[in-house]
PDB file of N, CA and C in Angstrom:
ATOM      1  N   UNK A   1      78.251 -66.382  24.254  1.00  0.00           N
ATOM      2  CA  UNK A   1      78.877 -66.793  23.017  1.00  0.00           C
ATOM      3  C   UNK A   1      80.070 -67.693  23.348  1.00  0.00           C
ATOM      4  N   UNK A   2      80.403 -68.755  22.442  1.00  0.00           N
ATOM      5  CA  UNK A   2      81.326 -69.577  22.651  1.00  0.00           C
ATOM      6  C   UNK A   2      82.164 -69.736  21.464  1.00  0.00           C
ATOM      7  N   UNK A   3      83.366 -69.961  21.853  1.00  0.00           N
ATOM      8  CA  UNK A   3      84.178 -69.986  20.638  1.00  0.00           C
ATOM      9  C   UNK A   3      83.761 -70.988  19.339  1.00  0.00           C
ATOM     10  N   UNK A   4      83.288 -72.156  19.652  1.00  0.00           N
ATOM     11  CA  UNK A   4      82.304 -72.364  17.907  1.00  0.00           C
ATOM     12  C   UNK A   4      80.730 -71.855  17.645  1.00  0.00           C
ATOM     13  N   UNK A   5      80.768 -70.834  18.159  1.00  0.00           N
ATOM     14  CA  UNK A   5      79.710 -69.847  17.232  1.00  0.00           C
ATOM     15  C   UNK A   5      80.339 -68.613  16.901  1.00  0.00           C
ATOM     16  N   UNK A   6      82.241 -68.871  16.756  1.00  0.00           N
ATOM     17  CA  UNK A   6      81.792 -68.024  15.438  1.00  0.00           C
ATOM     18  C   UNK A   6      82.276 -68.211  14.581  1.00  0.00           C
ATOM     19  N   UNK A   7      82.172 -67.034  13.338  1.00  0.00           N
ATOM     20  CA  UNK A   7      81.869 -67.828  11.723  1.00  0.00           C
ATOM     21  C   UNK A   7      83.614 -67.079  11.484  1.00  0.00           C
ATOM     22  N   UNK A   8      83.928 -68.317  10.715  1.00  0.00           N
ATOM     23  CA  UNK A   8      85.781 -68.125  10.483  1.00  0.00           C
ATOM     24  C   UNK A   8      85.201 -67.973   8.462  1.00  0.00           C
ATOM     25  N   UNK A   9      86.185 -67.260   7.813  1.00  0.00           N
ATOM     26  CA  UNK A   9      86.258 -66.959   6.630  1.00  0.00           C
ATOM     27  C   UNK A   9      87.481 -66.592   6.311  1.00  0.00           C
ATOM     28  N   UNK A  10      87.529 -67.180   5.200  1.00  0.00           N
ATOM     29  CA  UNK A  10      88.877 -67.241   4.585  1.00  0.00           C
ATOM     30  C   UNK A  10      89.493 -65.652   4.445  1.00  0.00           C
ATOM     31  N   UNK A  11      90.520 -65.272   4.809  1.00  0.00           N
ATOM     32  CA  UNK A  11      90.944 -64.198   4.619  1.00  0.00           C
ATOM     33  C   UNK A  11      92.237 -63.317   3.802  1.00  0.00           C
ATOM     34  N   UNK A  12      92.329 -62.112   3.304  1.00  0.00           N
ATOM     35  CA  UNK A  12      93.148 -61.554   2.087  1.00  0.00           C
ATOM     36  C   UNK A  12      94.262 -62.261   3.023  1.00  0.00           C
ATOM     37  N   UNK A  13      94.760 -62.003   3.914  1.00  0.00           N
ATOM     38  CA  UNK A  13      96.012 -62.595   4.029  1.00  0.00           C
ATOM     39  C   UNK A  13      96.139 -64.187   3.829  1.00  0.00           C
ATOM     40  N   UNK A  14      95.598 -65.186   3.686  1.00  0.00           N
ATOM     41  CA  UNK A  14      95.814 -66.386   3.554  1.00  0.00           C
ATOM     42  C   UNK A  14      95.402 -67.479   4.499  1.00  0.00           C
ATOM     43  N   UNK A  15      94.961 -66.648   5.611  1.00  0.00           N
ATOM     44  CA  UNK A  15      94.235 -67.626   6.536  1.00  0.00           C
ATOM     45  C   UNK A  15      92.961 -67.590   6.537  1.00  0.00           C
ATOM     46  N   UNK A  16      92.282 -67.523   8.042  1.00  0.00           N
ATOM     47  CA  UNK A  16      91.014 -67.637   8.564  1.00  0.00           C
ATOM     48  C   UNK A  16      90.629 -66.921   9.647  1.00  0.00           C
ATOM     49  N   UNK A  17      89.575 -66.107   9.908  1.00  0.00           N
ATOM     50  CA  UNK A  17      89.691 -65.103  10.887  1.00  0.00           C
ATOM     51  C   UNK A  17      87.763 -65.025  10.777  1.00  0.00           C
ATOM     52  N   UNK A  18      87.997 -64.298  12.143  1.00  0.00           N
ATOM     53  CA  UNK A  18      86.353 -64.126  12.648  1.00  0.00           C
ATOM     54  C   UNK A  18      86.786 -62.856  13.221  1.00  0.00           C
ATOM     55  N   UNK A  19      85.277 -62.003  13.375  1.00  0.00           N
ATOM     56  CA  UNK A  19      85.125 -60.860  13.961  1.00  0.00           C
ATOM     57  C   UNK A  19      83.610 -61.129  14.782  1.00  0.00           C
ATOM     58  N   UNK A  20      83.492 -60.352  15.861  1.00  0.00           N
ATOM     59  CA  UNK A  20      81.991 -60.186  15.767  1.00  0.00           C
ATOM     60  C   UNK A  20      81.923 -58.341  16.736  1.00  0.00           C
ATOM     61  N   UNK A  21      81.306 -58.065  16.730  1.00  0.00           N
ATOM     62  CA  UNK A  21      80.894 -56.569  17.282  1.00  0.00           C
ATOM     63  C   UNK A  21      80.232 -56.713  18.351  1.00  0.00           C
ATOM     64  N   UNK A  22      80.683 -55.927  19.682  1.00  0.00           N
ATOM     65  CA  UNK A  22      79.900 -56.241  20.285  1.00  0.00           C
ATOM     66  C   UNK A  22      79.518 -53.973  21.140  1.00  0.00           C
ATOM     67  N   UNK A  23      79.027 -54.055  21.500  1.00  0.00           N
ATOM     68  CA  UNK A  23      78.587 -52.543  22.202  1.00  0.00           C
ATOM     69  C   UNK A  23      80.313 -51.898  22.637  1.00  0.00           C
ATOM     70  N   UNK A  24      80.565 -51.130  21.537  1.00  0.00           N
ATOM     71  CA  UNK A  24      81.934 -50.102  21.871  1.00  0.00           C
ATOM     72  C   UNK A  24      83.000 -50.875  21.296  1.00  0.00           C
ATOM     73  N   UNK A  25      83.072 -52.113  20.795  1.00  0.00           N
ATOM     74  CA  UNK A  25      83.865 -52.176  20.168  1.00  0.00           C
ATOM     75  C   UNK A  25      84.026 -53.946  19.311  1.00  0.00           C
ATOM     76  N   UNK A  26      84.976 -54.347  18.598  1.00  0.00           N
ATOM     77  CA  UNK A  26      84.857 -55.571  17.749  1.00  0.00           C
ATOM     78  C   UNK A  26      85.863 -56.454  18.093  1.00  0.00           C
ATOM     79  N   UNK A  27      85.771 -57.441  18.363  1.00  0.00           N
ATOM     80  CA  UNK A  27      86.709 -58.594  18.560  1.00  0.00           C
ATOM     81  C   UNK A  27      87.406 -59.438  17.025  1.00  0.00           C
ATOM     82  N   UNK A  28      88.595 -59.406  16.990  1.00  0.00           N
ATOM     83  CA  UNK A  28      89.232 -60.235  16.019  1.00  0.00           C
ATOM     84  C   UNK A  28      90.079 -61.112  16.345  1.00  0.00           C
ATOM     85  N   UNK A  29      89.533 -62.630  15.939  1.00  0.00           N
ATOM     86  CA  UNK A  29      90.611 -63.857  16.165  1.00  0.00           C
ATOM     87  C   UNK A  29      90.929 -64.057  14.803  1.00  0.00           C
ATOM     88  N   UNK A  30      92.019 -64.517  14.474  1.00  0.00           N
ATOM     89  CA  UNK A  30      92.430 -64.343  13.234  1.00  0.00           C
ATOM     90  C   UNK A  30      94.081 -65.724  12.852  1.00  0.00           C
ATOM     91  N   UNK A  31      93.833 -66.683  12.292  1.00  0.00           N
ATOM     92  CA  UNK A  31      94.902 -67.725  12.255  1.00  0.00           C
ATOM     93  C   UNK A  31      95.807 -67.740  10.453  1.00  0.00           C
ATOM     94  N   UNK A  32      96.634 -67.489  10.672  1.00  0.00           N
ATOM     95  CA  UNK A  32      97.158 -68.171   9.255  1.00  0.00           C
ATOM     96  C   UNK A  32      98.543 -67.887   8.803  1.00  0.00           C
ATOM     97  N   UNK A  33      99.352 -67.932   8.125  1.00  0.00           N
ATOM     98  CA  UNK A  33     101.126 -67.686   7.850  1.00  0.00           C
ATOM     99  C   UNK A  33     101.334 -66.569   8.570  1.00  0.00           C
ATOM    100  N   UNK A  34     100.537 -65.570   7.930  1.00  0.00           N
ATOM    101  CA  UNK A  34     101.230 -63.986   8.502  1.00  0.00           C
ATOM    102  C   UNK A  34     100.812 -63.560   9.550  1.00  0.00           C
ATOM    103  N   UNK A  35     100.179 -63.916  10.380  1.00  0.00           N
ATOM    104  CA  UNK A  35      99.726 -64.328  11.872  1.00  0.00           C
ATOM    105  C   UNK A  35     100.418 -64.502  13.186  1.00  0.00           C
ATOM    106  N   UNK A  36     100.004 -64.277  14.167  1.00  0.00           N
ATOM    107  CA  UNK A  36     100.551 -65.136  15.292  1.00  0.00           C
ATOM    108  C   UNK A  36      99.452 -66.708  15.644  1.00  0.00           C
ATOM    109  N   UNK A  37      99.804 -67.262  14.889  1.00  0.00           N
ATOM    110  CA  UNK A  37      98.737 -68.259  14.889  1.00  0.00           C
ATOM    111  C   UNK A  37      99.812 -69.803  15.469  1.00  0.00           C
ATOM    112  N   UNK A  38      99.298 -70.556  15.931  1.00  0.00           N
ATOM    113  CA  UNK A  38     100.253 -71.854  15.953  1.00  0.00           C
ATOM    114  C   UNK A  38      99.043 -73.152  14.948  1.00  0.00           C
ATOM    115  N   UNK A  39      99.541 -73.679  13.792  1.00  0.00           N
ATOM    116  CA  UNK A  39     100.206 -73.360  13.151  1.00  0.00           C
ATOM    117  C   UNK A  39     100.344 -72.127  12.323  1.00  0.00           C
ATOM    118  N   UNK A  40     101.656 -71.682  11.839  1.00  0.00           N
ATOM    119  CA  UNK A  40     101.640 -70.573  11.042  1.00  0.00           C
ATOM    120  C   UNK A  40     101.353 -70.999   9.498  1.00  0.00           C
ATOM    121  N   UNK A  41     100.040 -71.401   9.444  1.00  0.00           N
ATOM    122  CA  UNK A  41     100.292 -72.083   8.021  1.00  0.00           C
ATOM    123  C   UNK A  41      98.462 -71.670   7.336  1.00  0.00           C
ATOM    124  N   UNK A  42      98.033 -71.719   6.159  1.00  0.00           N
ATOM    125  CA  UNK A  42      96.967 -70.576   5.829  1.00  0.00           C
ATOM    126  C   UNK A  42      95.757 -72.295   5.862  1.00  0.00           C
ATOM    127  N   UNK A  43      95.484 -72.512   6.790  1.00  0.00           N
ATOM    128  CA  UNK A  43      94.560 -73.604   6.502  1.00  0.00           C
ATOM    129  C   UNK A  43      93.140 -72.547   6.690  1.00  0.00           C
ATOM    130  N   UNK A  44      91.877 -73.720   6.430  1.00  0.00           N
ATOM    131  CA  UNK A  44      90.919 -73.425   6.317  1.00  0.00           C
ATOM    132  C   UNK A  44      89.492 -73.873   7.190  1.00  0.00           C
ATOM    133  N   UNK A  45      90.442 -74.679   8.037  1.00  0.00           N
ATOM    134  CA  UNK A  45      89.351 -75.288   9.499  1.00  0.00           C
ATOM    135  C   UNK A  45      89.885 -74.602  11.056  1.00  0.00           C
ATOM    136  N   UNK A  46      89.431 -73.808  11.237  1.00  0.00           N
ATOM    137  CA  UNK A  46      89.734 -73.092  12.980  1.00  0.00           C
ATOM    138  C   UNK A  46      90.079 -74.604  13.694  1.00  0.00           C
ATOM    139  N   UNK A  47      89.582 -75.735  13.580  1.00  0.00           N
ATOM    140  CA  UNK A  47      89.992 -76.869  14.469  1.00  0.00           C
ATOM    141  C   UNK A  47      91.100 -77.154  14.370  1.00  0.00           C
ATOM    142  N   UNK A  48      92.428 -76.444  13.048  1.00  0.00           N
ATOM    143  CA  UNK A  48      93.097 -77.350  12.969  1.00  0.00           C
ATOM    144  C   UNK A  48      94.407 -76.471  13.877  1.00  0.00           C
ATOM    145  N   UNK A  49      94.152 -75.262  14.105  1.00  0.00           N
ATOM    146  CA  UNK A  49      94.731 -74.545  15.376  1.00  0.00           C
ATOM    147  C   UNK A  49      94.864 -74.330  16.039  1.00  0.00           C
ATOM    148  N   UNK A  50      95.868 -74.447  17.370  1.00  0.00           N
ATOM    149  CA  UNK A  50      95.922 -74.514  18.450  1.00  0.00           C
ATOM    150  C   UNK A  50      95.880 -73.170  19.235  1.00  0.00           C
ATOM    151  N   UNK A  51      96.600 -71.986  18.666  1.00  0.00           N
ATOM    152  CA  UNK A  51      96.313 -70.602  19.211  1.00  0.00           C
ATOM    153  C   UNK A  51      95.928 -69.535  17.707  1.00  0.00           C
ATOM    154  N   UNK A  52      95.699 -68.711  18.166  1.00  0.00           N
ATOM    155  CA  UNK A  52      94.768 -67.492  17.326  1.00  0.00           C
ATOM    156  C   UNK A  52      95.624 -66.205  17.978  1.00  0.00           C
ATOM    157  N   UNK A  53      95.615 -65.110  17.137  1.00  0.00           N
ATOM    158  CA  UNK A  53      95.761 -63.659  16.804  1.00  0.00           C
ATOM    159  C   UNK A  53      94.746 -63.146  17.425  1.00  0.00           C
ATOM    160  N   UNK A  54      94.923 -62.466  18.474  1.00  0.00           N
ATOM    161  CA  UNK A  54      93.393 -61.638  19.209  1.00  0.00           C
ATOM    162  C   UNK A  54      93.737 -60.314  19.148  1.00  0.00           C
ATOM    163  N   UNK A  55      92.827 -59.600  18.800  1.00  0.00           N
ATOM    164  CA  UNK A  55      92.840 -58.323  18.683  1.00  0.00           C
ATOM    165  C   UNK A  55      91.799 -57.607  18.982  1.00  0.00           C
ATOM    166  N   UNK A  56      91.372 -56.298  19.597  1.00  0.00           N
ATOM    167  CA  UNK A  56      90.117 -55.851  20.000  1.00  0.00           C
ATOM    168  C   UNK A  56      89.864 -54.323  19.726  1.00  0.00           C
ATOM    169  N   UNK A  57      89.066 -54.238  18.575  1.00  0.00           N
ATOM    170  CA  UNK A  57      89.723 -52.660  18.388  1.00  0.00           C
ATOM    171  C   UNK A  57      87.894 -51.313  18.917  1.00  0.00           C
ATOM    172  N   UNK A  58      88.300 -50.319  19.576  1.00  0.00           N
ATOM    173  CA  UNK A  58      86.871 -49.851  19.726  1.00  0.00           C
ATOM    174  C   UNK A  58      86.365 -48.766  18.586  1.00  0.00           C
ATOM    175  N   UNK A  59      85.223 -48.404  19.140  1.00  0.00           N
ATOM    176  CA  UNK A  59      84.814 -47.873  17.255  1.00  0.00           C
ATOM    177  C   UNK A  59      85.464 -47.073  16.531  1.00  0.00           C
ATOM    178  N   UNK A  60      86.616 -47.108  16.644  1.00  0.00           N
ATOM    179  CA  UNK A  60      87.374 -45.627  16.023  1.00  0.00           C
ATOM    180  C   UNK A  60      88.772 -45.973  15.343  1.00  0.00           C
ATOM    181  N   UNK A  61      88.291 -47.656  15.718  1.00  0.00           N
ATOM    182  CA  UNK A  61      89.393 -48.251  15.327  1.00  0.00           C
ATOM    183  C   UNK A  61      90.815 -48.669  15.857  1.00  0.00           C
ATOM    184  N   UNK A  62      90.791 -47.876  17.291  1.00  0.00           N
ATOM    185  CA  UNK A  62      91.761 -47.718  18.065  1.00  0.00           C
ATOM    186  C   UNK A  62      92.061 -49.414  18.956  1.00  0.00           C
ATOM    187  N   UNK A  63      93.424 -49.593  18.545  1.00  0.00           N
ATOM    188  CA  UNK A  63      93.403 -51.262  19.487  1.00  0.00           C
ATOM    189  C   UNK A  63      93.155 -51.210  21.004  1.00  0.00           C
ATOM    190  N   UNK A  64      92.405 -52.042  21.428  1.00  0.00           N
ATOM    191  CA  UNK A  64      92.248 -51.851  23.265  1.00  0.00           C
ATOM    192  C   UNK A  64      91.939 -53.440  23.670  1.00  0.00           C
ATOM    193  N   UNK A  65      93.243 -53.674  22.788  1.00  0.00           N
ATOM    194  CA  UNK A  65      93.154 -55.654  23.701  1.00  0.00           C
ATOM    195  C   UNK A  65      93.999 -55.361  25.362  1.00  0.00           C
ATOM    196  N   UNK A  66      95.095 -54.628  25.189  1.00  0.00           N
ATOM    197  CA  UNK A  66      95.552 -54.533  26.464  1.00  0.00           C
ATOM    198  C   UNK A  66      94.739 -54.566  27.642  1.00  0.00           C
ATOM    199  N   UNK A  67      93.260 -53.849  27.411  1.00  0.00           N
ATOM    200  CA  UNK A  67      92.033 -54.067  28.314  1.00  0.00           C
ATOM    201  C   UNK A  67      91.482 -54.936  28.816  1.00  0.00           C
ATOM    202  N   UNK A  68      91.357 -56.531  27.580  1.00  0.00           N
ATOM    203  CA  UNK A  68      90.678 -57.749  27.955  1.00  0.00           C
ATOM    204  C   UNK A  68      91.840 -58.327  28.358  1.00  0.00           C
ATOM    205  N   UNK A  69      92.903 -58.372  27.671  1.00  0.00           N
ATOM    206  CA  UNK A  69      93.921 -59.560  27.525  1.00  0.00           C
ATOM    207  C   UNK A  69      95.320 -59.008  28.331  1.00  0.00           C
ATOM    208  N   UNK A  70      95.874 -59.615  29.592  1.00  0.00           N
ATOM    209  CA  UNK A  70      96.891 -59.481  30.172  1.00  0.00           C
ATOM    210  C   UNK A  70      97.954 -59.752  29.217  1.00  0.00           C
ATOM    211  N   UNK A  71      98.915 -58.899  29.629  1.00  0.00           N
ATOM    212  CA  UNK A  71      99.956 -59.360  28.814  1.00  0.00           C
ATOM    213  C   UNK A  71      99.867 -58.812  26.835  1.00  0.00           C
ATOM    214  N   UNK A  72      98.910 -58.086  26.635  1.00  0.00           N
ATOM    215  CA  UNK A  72      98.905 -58.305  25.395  1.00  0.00           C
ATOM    216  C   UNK A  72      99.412 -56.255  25.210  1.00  0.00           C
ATOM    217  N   UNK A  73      99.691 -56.649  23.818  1.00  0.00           N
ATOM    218  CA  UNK A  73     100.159 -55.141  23.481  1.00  0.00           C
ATOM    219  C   UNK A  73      98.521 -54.763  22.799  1.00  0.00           C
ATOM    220  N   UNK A  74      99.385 -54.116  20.999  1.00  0.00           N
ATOM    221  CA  UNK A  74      97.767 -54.320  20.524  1.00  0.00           C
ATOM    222  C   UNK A  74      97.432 -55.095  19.811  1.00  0.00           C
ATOM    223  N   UNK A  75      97.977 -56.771  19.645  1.00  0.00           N
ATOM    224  CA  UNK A  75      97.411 -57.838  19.515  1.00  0.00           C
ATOM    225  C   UNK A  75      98.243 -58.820  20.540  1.00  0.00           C
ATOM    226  N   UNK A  76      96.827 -59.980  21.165  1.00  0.00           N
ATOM    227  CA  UNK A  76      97.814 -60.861  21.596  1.00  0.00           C
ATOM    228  C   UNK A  76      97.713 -62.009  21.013  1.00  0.00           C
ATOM    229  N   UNK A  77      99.280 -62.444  20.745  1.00  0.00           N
ATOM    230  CA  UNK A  77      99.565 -63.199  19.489  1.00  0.00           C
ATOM    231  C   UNK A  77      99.645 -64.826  20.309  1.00  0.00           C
ATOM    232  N   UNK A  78      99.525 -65.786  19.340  1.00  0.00           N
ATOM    233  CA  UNK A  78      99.285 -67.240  20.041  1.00  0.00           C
ATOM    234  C   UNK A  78      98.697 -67.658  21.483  1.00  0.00           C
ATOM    235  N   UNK A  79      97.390 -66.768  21.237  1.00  0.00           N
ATOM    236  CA  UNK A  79      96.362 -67.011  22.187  1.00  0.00           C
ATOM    237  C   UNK A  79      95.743 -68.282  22.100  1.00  0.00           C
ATOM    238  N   UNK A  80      96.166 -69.132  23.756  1.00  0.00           N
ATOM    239  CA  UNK A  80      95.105 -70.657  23.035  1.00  0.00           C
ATOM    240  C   UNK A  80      93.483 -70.589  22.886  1.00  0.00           C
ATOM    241  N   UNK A  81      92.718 -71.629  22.436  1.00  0.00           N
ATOM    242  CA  UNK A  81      91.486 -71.621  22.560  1.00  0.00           C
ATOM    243  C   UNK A  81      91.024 -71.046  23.411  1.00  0.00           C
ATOM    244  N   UNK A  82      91.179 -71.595  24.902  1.00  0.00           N
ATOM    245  CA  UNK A  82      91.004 -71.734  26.230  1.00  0.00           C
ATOM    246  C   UNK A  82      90.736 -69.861  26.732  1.00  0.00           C
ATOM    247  N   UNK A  83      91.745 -69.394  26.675  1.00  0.00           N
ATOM    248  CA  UNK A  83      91.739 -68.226  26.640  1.00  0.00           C
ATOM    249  C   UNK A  83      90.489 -67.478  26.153  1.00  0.00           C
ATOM    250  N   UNK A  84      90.317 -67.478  24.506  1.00  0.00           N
ATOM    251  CA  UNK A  84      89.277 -66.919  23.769  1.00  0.00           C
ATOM    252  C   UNK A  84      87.878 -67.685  24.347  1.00  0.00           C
ATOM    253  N   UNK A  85      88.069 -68.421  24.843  1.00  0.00           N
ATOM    254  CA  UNK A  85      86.313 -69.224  25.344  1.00  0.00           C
ATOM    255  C   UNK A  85      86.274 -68.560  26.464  1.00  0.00           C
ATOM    256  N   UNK A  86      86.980 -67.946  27.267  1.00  0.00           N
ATOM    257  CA  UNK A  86      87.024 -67.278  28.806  1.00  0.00           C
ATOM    258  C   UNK A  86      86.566 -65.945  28.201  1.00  0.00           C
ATOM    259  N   UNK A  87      87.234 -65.228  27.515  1.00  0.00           N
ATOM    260  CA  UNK A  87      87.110 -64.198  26.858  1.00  0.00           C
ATOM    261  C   UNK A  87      85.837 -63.789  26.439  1.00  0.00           C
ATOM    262  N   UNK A  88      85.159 -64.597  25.449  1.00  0.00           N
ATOM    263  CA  UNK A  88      83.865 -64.394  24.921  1.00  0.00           C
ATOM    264  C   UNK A  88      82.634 -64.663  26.098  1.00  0.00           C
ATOM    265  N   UNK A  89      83.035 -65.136  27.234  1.00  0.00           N
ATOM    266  CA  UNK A  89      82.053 -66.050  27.720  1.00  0.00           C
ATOM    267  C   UNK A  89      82.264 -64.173  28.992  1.00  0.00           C
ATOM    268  N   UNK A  90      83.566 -64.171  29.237  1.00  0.00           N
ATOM    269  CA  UNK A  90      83.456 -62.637  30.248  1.00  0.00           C
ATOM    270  C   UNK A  90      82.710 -61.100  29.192  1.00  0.00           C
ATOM    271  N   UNK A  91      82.562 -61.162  27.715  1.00  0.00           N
ATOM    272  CA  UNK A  91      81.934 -60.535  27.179  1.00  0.00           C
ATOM    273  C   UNK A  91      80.398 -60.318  26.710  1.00  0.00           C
ATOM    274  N   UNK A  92      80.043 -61.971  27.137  1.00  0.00           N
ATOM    275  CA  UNK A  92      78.329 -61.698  26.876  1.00  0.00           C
ATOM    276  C   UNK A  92      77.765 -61.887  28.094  1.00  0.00           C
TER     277      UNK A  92
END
């Protein structure tokens, strides 16, 4: 999987965010004002952002990005692209 296959949708908070599920647990990139997003602003094209909100929670709901993502608590905030394409690509 690569970071444009996946599907971004407008979200209650004002941005744009993707999930997908994968065995034990779900990945969330997520961009928009209330975000750690660069820009912090609620657009509606993933191209027009430079970093994303990553978050990884396993089935119980419990956050476990600290697992994939160095440095991260339980979200890591203004993650660049680059990152999330390494990410998805060490997950499938």
């Amino acid at each position: 999987m690569e970071f444009k296959d996946l599907k971004f949708k407008k979200q209650t908070h004002g941005g744009i965010g993707a999930t997908v599920d994968f065995e034990g647990f779900t990945l969330s990139v997520q961009a928009g004002s209330f975000v750690y997003s660069n820009p912090r602003e609620d657009l509606l094209d993933p191209s027009h952002y430079s970093s994303f909100e990553v978050a990884i929670f396993d089935n119980e709901g419990r956050f476990i990005t600290e697992k994939f993502i160095k440095e991260a608590d339980e979200v890591s905030g203004w993650t660049p692209r680059e990152t999330i394409e390494e990410l998805l690509s060490n997950l499938t």
